[in-house]
N, C-alpha and C. Protein backbone atom coordinates (compact mmCIF):
# COMPACT_ATOMS: atom_id res chain seq x y z
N UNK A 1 -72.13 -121.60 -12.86
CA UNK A 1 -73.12 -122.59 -12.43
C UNK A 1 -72.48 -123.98 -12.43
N UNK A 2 -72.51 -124.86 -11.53
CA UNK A 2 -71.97 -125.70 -10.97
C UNK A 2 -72.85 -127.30 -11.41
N UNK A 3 -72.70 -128.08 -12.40
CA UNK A 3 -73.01 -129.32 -12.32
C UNK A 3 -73.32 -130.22 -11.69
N UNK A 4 -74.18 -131.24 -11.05
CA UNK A 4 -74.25 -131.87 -10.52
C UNK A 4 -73.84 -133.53 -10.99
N UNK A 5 -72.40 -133.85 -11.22
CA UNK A 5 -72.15 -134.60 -11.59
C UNK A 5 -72.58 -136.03 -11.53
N UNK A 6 -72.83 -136.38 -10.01
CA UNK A 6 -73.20 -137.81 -9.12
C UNK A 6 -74.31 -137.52 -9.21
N UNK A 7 -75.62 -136.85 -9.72
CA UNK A 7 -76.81 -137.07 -9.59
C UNK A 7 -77.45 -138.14 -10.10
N UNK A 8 -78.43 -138.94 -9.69
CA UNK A 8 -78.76 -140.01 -10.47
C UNK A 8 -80.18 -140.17 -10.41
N UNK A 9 -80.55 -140.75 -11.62
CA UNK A 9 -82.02 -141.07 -11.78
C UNK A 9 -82.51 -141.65 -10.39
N UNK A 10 -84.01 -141.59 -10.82
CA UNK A 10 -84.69 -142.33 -9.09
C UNK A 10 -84.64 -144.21 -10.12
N UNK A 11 -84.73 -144.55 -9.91
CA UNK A 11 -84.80 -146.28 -9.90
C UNK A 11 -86.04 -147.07 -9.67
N UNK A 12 -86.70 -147.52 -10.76
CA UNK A 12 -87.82 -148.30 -10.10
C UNK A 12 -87.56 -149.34 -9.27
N UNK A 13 -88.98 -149.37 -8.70
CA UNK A 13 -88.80 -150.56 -7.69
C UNK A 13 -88.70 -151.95 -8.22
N UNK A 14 -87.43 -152.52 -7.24
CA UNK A 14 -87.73 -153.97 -7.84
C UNK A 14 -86.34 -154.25 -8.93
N UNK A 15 -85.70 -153.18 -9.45
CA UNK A 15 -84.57 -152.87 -10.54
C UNK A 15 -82.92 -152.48 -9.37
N UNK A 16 -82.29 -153.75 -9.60
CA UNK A 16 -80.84 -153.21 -9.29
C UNK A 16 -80.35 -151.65 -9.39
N UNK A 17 -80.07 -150.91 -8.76
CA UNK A 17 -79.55 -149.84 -9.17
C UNK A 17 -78.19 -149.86 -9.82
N UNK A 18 -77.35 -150.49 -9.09
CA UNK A 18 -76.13 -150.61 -9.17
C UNK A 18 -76.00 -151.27 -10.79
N UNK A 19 -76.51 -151.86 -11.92
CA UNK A 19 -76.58 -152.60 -12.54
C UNK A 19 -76.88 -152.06 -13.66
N UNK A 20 -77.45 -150.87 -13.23
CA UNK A 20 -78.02 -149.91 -14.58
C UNK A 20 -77.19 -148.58 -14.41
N UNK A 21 -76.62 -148.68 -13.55
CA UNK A 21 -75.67 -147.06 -13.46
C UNK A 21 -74.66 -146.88 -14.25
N UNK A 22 -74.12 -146.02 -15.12
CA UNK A 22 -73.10 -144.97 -15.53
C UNK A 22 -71.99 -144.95 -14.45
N UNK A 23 -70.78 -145.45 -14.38
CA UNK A 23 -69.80 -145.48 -13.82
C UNK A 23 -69.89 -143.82 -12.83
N UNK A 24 -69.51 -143.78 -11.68
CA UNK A 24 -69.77 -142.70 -11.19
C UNK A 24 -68.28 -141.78 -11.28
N UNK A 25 -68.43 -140.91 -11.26
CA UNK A 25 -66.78 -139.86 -11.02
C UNK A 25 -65.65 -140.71 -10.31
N UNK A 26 -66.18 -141.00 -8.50
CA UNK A 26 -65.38 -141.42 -7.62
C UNK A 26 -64.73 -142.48 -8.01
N UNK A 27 -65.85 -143.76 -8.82
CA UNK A 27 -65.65 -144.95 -9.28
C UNK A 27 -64.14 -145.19 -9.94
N UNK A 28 -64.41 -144.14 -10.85
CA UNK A 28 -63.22 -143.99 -12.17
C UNK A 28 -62.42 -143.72 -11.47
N UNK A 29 -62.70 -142.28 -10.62
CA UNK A 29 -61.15 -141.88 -10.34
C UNK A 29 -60.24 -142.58 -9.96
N UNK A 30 -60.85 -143.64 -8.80
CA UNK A 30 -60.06 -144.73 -8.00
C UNK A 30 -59.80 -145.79 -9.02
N UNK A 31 -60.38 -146.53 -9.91
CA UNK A 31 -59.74 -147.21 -10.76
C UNK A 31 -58.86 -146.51 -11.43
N UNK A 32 -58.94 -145.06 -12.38
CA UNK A 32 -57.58 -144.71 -12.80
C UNK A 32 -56.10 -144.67 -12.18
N UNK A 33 -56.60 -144.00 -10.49
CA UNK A 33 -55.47 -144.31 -10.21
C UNK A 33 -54.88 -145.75 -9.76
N UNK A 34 -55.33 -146.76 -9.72
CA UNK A 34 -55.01 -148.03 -9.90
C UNK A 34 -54.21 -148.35 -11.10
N UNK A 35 -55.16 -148.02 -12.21
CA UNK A 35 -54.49 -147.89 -13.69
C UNK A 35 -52.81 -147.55 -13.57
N UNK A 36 -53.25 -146.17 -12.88
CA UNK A 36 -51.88 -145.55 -12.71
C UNK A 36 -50.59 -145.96 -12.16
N UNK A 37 -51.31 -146.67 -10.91
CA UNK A 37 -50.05 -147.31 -10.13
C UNK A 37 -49.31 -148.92 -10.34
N UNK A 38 -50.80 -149.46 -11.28
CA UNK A 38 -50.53 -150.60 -12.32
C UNK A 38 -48.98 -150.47 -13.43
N UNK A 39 -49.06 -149.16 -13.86
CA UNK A 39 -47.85 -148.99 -14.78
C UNK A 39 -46.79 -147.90 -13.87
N UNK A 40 -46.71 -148.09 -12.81
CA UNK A 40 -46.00 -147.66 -11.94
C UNK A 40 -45.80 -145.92 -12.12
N UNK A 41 -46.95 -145.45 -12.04
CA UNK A 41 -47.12 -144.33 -11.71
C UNK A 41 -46.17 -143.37 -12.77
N UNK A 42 -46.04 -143.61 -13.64
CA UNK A 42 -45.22 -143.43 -14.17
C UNK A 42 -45.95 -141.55 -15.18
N UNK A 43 -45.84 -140.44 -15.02
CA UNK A 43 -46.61 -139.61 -15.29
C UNK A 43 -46.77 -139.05 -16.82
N UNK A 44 -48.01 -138.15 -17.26
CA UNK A 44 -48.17 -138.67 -18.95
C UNK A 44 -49.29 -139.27 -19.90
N UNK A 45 -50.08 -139.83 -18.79
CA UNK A 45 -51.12 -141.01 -19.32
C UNK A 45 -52.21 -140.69 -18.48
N UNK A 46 -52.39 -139.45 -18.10
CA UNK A 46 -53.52 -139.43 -17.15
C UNK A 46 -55.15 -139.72 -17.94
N UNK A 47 -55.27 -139.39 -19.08
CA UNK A 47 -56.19 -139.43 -19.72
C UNK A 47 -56.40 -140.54 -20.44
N UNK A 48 -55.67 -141.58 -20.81
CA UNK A 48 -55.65 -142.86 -21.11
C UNK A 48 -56.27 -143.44 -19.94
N UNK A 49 -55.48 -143.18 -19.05
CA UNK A 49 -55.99 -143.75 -17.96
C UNK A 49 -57.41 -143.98 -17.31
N UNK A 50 -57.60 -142.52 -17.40
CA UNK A 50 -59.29 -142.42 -16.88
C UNK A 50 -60.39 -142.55 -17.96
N UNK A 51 -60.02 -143.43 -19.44
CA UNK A 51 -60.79 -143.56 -20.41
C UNK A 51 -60.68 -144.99 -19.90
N UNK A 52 -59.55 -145.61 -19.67
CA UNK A 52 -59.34 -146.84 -19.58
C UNK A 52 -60.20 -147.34 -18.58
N UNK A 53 -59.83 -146.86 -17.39
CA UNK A 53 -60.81 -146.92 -16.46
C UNK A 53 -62.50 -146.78 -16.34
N UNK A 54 -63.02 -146.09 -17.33
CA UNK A 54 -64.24 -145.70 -17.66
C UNK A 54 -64.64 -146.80 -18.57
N UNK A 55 -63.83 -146.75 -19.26
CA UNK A 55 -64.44 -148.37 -20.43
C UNK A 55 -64.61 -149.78 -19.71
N UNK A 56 -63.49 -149.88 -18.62
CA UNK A 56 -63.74 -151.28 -18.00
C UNK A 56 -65.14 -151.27 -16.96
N UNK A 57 -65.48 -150.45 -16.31
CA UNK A 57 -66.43 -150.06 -15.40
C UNK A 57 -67.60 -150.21 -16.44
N UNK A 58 -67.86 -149.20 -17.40
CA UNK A 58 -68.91 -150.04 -18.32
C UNK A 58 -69.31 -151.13 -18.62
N UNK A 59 -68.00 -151.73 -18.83
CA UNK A 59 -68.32 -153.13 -19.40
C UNK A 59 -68.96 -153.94 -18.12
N UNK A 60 -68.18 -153.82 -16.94
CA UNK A 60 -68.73 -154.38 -15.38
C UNK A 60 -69.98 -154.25 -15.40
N UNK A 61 -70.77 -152.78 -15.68
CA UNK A 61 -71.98 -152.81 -15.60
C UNK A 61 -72.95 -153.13 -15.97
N UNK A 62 -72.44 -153.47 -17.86
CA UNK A 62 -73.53 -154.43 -18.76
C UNK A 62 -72.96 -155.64 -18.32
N UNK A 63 -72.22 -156.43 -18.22
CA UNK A 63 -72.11 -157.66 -17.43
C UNK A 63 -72.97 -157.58 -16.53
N UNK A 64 -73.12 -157.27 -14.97
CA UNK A 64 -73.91 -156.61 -14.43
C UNK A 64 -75.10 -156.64 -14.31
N UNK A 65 -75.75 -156.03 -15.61
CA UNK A 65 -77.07 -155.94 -15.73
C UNK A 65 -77.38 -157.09 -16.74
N UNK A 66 -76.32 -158.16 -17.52
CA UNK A 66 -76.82 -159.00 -18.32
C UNK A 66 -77.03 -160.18 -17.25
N UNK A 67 -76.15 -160.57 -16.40
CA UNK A 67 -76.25 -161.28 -15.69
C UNK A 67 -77.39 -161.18 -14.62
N UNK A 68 -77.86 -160.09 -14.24
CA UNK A 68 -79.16 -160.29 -13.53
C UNK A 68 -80.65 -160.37 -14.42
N UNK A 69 -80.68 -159.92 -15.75
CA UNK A 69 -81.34 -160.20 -16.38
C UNK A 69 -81.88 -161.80 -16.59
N UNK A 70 -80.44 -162.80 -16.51
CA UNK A 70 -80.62 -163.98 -16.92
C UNK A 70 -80.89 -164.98 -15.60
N UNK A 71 -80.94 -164.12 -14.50
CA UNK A 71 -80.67 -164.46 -13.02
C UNK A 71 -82.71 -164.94 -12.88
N UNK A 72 -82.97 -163.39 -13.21
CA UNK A 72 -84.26 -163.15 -12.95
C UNK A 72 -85.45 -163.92 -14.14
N UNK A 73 -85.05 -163.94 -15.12
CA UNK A 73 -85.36 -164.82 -15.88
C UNK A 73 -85.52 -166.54 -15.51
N UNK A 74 -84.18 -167.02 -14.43
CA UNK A 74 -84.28 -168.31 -14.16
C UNK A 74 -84.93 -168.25 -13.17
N UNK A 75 -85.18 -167.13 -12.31
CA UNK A 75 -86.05 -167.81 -11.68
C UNK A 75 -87.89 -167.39 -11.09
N UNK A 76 -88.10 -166.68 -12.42
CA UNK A 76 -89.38 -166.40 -12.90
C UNK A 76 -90.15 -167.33 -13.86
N UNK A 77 -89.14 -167.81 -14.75
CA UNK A 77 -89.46 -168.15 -16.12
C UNK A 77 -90.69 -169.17 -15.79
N UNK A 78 -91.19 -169.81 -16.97
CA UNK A 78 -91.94 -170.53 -16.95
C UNK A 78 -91.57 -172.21 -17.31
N UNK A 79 -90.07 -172.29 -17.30
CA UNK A 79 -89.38 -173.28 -17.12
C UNK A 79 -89.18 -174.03 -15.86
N UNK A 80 -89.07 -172.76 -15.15
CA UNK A 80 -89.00 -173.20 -13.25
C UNK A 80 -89.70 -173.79 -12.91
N UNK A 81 -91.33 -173.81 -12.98
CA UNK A 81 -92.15 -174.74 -12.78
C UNK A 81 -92.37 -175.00 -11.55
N UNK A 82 -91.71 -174.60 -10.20
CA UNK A 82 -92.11 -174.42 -8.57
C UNK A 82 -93.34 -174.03 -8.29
């Protein structure tokens, strides 16, 4: 039985998707091999690699989602005053 790896929640309306997502398979893969060709491909490190790659993509995504948090905040808040 076969996984559906890329499946993803449905998204409320109104909510970034992109901002709340889990790094996807494709995502990583292509940054690892970046990773990879960063240290000149050099073979050995495949799994460093695609952790490495997985940790920075996380972090992109709470950045991401902190930054639209504070986006939507400025210009809802009750500071705005428009």
């Amino acid at each position: 039985m076969a996984l559906e790896h890329d499946a993803s929640p449905i998204q409320p309306d109104g909510e970034d998707a992109s901002a709340k997502h889990a790094p996807g398979h494709d995502e990583i893969r292509r940054r690892a091999y970046e990773i990879y060709l960063e240290r000149d491909g050099l073979p050995g490190d495949e799994l460093d690699d695609w952790l490495r790659a997985e940790r920075e993509l996380q972090k992109i995504a709470l950045f991401k989602q902190g930054w639209n948090r504070l986006q939507q905040r400025r210009h809802t808040g009750p500071e705005n005053g428009n």
